[in-house]
Protein backbone atom coordinates (compact mmCIF):
# COMPACT_ATOMS: atom_id res chain seq x y z
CA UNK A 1 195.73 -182.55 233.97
CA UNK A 2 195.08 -179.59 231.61
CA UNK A 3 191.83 -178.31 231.99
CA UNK A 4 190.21 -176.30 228.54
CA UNK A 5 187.38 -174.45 228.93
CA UNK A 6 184.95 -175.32 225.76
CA UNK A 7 181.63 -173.59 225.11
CA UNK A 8 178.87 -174.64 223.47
CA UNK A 9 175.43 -172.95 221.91
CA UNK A 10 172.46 -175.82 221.32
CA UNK A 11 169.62 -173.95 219.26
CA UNK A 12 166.18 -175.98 219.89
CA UNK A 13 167.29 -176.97 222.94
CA UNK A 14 164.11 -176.81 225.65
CA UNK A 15 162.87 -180.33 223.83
CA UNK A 16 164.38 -183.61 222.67
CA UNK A 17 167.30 -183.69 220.60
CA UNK A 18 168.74 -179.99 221.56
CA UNK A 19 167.82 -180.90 224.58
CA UNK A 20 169.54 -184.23 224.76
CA UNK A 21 172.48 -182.41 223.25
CA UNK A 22 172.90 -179.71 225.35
CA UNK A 23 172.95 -182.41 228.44
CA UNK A 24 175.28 -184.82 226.24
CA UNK A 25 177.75 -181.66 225.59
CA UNK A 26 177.16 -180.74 228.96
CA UNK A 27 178.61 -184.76 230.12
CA UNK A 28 181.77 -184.14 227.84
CA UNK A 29 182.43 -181.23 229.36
CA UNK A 30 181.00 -177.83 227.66
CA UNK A 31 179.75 -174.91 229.11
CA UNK A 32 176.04 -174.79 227.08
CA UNK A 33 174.49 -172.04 226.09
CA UNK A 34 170.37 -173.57 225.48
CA UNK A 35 168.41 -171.52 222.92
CA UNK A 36 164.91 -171.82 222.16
CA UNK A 37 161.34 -169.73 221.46
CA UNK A 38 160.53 -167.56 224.99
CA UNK A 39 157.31 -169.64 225.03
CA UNK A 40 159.95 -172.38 226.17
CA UNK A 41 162.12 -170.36 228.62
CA UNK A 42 160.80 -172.78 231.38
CA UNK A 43 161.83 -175.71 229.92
CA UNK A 44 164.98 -174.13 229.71
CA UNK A 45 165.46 -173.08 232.59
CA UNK A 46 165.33 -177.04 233.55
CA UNK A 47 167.92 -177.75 231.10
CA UNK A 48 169.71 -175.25 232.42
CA UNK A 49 169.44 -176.67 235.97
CA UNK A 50 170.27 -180.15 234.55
CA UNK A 51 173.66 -178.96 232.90
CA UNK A 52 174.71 -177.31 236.19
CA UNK A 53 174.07 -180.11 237.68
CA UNK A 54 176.63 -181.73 235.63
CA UNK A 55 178.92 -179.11 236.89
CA UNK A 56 178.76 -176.91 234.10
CA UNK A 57 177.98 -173.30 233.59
CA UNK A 58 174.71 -172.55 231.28
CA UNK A 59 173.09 -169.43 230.07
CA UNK A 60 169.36 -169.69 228.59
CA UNK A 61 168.97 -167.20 226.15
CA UNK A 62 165.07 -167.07 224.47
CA UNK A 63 164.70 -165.86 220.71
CA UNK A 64 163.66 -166.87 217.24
CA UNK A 65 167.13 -168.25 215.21
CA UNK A 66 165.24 -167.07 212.01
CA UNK A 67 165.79 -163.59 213.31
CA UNK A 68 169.51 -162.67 212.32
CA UNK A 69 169.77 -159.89 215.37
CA UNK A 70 168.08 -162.72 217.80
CA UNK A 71 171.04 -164.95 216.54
CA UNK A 72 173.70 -162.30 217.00
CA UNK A 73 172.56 -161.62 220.55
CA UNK A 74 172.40 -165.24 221.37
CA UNK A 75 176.18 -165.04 220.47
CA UNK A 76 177.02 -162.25 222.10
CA UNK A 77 175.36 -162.99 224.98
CA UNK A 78 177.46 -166.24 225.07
CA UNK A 79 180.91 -165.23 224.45
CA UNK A 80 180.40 -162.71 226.89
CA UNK A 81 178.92 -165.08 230.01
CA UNK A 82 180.51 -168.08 229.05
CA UNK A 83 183.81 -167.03 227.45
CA UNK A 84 184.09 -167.83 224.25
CA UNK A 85 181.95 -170.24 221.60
CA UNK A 86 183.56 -173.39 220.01
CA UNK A 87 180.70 -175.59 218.38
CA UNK A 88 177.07 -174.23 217.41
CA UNK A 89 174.76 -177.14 217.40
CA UNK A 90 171.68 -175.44 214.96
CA UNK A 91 168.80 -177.79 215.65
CA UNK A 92 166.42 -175.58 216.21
CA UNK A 93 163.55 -176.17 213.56
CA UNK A 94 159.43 -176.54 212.72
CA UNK A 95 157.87 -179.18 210.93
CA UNK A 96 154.24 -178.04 209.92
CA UNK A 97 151.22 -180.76 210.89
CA UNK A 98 149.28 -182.41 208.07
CA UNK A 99 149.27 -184.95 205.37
CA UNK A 100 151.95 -185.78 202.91
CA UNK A 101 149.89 -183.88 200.25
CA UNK A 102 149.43 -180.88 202.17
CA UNK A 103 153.21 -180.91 202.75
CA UNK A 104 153.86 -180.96 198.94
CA UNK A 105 151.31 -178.33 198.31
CA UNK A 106 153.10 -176.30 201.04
CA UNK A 107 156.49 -176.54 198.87
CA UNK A 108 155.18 -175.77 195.90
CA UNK A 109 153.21 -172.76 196.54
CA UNK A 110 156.70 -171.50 197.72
């Protein structure tokens, strides 16, 4: 059997969905690279732990995706440890506390 060697980067991954993703891409066989804020680096570092448990390589790589040279680095960073990148999972995201009016206020003012 042919073995291919995918790669994977899961942004938001420390929590939840990137973090069920990363482990779910880790089951079908990627290499994951888990991104998330550094306040989060210990959550993934269990990720991390979790994927090679799979048998999988994983990098953790800390940053802020709404900072274009974080986002670069995470990339480098990946194709150079893990080999290469095929699939980019962007989950990484906020969602601000408060009412539904607050909210709309929020989008207006912008």
């Amino acid at each position: 059997m042919c073995s291919v060697q995918r790669v994977a980067i899961v942004t938001g991954a420390a929590n939840g969905i990137g973090r069920a993703t990363a482990l779910r891409l880790a089951q079908d066989g990627f290499d994951v690279a888990v991104n998330d804020l550094p306040r989060q680096e210990s959550r993934l570092q269990e990720v991390s732990e979790e994927i090679k448990a799979l048998g999988r390589n994983a990098l953790v790589f800390t940053g802020d995706v709404s900072d274009e040279i974080s986002v670069k680095g995470l990339v480098d960073a990946t194709v150079e440890s893990l080999g290469g990148l095929d699939c980019m999972v962007a989950n990484a995201g906020i969602c601000p506390a408060g009412s539904f009016l607050d909210s709309m206020c929020f989008i207006q003012m912008k």
